[in-house]
C-alpha atoms as a PDB file:
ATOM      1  CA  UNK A   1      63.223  65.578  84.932  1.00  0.00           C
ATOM      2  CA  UNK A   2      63.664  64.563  88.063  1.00  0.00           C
ATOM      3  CA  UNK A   3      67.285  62.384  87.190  1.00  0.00           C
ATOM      4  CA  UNK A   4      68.521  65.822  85.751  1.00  0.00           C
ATOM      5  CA  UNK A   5      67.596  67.610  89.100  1.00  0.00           C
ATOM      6  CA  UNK A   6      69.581  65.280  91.291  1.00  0.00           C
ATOM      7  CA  UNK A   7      72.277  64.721  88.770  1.00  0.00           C
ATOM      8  CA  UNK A   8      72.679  68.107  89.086  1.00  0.00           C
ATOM      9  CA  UNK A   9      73.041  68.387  92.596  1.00  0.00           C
ATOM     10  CA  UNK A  10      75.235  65.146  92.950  1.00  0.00           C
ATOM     11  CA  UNK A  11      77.658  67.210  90.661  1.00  0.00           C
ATOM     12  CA  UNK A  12      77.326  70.049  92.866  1.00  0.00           C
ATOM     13  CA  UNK A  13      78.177  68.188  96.127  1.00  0.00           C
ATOM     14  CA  UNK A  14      81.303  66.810  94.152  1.00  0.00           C
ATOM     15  CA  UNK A  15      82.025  69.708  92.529  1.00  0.00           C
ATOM     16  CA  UNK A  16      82.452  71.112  96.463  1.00  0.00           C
ATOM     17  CA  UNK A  17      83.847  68.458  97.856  1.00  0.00           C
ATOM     18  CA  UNK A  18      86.591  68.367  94.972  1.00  0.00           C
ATOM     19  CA  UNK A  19      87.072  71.943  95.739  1.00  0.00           C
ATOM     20  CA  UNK A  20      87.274  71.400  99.583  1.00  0.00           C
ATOM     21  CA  UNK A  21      90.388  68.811  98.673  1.00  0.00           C
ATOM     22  CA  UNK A  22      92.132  71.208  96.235  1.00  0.00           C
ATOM     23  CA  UNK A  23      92.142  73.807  98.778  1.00  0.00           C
ATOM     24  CA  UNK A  24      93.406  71.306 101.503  1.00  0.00           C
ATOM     25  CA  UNK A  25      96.275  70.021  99.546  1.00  0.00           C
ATOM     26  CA  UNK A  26      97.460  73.604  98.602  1.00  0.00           C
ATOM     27  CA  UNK A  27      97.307  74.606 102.693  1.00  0.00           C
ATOM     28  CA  UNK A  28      98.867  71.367 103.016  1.00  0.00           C
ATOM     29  CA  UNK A  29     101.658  71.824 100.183  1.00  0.00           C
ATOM     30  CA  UNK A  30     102.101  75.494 101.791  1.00  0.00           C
ATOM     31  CA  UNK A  31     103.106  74.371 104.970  1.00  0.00           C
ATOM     32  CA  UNK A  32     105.424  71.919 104.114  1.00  0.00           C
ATOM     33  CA  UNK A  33     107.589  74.926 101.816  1.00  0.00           C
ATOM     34  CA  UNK A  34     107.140  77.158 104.486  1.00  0.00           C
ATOM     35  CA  UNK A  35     107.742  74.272 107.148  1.00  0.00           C
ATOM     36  CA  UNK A  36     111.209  73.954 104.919  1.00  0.00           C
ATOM     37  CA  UNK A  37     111.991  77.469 104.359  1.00  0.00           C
ATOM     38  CA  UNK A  38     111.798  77.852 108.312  1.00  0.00           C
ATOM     39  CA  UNK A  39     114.137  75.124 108.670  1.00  0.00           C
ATOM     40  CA  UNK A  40     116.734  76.037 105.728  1.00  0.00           C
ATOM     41  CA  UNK A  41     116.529  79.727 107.102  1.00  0.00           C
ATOM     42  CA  UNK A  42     117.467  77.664 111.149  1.00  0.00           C
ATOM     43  CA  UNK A  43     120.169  75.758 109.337  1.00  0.00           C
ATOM     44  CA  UNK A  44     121.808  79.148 108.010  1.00  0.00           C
ATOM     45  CA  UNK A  45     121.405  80.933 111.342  1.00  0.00           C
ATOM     46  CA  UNK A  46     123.350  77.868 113.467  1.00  0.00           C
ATOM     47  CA  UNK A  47     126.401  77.925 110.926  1.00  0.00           C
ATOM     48  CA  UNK A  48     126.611  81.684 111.082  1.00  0.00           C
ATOM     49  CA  UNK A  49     126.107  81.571 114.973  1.00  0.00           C
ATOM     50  CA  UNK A  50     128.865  78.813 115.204  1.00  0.00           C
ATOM     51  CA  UNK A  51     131.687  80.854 112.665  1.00  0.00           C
ATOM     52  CA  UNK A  52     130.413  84.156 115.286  1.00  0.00           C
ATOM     53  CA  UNK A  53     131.025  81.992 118.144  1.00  0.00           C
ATOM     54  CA  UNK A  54     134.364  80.607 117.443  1.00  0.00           C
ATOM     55  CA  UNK A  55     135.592  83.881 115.910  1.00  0.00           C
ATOM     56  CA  UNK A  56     134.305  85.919 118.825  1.00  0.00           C
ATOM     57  CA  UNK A  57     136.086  82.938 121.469  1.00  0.00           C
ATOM     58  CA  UNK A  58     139.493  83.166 119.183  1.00  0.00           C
ATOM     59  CA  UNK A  59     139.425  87.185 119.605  1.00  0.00           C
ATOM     60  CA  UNK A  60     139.026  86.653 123.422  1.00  0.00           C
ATOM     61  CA  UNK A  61     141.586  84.168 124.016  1.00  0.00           C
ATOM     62  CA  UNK A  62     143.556  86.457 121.845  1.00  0.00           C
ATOM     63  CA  UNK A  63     143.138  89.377 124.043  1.00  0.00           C
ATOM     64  CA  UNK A  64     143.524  87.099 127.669  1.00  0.00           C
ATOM     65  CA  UNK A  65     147.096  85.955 126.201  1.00  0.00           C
ATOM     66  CA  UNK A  66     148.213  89.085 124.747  1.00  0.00           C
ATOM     67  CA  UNK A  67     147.443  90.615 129.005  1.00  0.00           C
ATOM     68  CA  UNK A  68     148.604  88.287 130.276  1.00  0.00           C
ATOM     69  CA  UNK A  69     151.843  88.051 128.323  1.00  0.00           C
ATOM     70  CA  UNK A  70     151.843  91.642 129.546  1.00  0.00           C
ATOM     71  CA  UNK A  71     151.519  91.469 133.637  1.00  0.00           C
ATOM     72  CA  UNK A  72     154.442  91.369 135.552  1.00  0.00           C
ATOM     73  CA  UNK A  73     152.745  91.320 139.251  1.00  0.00           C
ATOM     74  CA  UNK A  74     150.277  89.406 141.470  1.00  0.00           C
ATOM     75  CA  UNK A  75     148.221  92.660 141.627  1.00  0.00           C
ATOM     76  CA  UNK A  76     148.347  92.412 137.634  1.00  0.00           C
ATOM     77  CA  UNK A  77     147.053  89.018 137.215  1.00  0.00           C
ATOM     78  CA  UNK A  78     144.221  89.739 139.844  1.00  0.00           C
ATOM     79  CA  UNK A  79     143.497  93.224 137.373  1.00  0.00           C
ATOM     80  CA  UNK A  80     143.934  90.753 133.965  1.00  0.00           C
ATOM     81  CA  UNK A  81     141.469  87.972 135.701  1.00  0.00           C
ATOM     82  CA  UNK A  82     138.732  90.492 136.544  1.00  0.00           C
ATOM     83  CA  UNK A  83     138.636  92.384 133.088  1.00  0.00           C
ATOM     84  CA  UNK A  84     138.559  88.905 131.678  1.00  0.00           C
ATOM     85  CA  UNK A  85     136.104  87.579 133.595  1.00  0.00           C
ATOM     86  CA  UNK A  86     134.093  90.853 132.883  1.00  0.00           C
ATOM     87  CA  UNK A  87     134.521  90.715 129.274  1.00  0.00           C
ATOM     88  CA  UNK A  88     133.654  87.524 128.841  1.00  0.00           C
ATOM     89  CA  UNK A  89     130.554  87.628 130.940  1.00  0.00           C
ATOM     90  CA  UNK A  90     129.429  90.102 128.382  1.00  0.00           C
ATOM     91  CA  UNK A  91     129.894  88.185 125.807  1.00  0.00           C
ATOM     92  CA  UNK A  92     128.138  85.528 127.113  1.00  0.00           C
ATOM     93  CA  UNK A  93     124.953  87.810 128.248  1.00  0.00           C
ATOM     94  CA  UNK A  94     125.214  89.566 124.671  1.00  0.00           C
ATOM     95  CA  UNK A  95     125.318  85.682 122.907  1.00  0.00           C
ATOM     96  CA  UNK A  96     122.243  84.989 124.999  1.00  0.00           C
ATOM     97  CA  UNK A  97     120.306  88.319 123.924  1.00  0.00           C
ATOM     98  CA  UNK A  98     120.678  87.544 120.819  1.00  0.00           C
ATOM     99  CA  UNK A  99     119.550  83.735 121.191  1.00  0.00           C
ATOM    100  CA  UNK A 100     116.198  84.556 122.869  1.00  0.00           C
ATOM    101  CA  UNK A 101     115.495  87.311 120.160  1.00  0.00           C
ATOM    102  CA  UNK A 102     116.213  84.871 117.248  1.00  0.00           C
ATOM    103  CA  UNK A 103     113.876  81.994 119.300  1.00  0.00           C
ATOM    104  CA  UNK A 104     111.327  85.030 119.507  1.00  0.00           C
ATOM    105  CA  UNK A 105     111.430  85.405 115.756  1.00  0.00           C
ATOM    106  CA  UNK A 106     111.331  81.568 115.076  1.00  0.00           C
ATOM    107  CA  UNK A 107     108.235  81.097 117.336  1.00  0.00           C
ATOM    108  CA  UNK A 108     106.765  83.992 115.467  1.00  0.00           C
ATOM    109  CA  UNK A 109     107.263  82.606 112.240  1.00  0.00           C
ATOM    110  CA  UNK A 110     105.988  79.293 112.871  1.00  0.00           C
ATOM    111  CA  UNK A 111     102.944  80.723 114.548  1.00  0.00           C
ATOM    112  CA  UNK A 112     102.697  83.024 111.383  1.00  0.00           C
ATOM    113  CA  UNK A 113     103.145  79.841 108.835  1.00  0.00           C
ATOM    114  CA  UNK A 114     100.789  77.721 110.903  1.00  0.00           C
ATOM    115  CA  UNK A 115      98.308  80.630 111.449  1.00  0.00           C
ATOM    116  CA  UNK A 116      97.669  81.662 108.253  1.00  0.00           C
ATOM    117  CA  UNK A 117      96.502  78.047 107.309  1.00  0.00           C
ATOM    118  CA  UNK A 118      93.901  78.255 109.811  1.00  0.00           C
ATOM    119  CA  UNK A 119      92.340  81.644 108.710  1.00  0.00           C
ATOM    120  CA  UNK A 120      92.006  80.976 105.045  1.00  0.00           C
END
C-alpha cells in the first residue's frame, strides 16, 4: 500500500512540474510573438517616418525655391531666410514631438509585453 501512496505522489510532483514547463514555454512562446509583433509594428513605423520625412523635406525645398525665385531685394532674401529658417525649425521640433511620443509608446509596450509575463 505503501508503493501506491508514493507512486501517487511521484506522479503528482511530475504532474506539477510538467505543468510548471507547459506554462513556461507558453510565457516563453508569448514573448517571442509579441517580441516580433513589436518589432514588425517598429519596422512599419521607420518606413512610414522615412516616406513623411522625405515628402515633408521635398514640400520645403519646394516652398524655399518657389520664394526665393520670387525676391528681388537684399531686404527680401533676409525676409525669405528667416521664414525659412522658422518653418523649418518647426518642422524639426514637430518631427521630434512626434519621435519621443512614438519611443513613449514603444517603451510602454515592451514594458506591457514583458510585464504581463511576470504577473501570470
Amino acid at each position: 500500500m505503501s508503493e501506491l501512496s508514493g507512486a501517487n505522489a511521484v506522479a503528482e510532483e511530475t504532474a506539477k512540474i510538467s505543468e510548471r514547463v507547459a506554462l513556461s514555454n507558453k510565457h516563453a512562446v508569448e514573448l517571442l510573438v509579441g517580441s516580433q509583433q513589436i518589432v514588425l509594428e517598429e519596422l512599419l513605423f521607420a518606413s512610414n517616418e522615412m516616406l513623411d520625412r522625405a515628402r515633408t523635406e521635398t514640400h520645403l525645398f519646394a516652398e524655399f525655391v518657389s520664394k526665393l525665385a520670387a525676391v528681388h531685394s537684399v531686404k527680401g532674401v533676409q525676409v525669405m531666410v528667416e521664414e525659412c529658417g522658422r518653418h523649418q525649425l518647426d518642422f524639426v521640433r514637430r518631427d521630434c514631438d512626434r519621435l519621443f511620443k512614438h519611443g513613449q509608446r514603444l517603451i510602454d509596450a515592451s514594458v506591457n509585453l514583458v510585464g504581463q509575463r511576470w504577473r501570470n
